[in-house]
Protein backbone atom coordinates (compact mmCIF):
# COMPACT_ATOMS: atom_id res chain seq x y z
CA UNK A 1 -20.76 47.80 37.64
CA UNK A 2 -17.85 45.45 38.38
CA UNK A 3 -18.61 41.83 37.31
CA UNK A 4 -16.02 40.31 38.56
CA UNK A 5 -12.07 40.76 38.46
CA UNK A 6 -10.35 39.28 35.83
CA UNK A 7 -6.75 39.65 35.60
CA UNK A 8 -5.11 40.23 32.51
CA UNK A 9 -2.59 37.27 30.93
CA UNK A 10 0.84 38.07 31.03
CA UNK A 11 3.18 37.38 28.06
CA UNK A 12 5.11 34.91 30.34
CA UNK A 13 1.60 33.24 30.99
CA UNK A 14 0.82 32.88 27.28
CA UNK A 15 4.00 31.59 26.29
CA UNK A 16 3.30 28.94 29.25
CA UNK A 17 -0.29 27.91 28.34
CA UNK A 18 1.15 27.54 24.59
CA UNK A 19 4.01 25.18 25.50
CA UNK A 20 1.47 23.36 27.57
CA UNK A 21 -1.22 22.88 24.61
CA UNK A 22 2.22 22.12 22.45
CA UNK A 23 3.38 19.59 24.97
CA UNK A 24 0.16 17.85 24.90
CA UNK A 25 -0.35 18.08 20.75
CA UNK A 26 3.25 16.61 20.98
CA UNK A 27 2.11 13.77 23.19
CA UNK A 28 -1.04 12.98 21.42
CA UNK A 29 0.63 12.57 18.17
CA UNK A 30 3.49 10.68 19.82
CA UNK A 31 0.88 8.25 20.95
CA UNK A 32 -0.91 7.92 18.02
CA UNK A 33 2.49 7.12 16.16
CA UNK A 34 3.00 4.77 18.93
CA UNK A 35 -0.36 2.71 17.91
CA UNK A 36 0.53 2.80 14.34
CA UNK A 37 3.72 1.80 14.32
CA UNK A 38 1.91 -1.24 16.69
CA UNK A 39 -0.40 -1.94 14.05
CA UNK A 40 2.37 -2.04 10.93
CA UNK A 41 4.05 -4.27 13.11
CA UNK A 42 1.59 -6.34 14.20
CA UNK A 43 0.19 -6.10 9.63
CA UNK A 44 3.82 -6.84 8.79
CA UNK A 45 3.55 -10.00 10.96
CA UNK A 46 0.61 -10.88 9.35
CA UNK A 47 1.63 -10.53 6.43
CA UNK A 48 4.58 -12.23 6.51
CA UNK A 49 2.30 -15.77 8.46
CA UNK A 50 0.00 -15.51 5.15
CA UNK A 51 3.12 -15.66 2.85
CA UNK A 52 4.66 -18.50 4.68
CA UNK A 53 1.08 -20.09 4.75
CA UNK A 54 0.63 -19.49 0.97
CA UNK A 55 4.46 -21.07 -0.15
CA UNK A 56 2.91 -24.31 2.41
CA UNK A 57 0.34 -23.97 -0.07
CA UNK A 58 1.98 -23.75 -3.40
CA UNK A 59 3.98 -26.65 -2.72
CA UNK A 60 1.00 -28.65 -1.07
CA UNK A 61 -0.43 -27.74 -4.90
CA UNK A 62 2.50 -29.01 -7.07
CA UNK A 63 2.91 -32.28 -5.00
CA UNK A 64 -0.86 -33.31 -5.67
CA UNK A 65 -0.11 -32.16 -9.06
CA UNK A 66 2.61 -34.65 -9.18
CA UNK A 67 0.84 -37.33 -7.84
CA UNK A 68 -2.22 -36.73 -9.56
CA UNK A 69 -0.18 -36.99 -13.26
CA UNK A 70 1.19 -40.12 -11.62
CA UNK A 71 -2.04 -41.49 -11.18
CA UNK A 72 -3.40 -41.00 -14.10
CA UNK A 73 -0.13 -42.62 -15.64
CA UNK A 74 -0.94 -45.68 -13.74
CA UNK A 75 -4.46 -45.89 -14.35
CA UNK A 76 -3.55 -45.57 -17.82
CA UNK A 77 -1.37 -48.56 -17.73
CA UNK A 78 -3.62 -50.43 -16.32
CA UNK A 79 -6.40 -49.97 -18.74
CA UNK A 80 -3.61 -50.67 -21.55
CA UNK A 81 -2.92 -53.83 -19.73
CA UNK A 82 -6.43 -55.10 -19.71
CA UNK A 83 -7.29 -53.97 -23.02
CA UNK A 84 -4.22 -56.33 -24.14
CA UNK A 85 -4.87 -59.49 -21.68
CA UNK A 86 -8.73 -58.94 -23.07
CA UNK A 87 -7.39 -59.09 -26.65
CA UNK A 88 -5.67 -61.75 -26.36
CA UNK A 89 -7.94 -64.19 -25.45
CA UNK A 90 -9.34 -65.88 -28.43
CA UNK A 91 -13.23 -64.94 -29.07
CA UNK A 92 -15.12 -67.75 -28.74
């Protein structure tokens, strides 16, 4: 019985379906080097907007620190400053 002919692959057509399925493994790993050298980029960019954001930060922290030990100086001067006015009224 004949099923059907089938012709047999000849080395020149091997060679050419192999470069083929090598062209396209090629182009499929090209890509996906494409997209993660995209998304480094696009992480390093990130990255880099959180650092900036977290110096803003640090010094937004050590000004409020300043203030706040300047506060607390004043308030403290104050207080002395009425405790001494109060004192020095005579008790009655």
């Amino acid at each position: 019985m004949c099923y059907g002919h089938q012709r047999s692959l000849s080395p020149h057509d091997l060679i050419h379906r192999r470069s083929q399925n090598d062209t396209s493994v090629v182009d499929h790993l090209q890509s996906r080097l494409a997209e993660t050298e995209a998304l480094l980029e696009r992480a390093r960019a990130r990255e880099a907007e959180l650092n900036r954001r977290l110096e803003e930060m640090k010094r937004f922290v050590s000004v409020m620190e300043i203030l706040e030990t300047y506060l607390k100086r004043k308030f403290q001067e104050q207080q002395d400053n009425v405790v001494r006015l109060f004192s020095s009224i005579p008790a009655k």
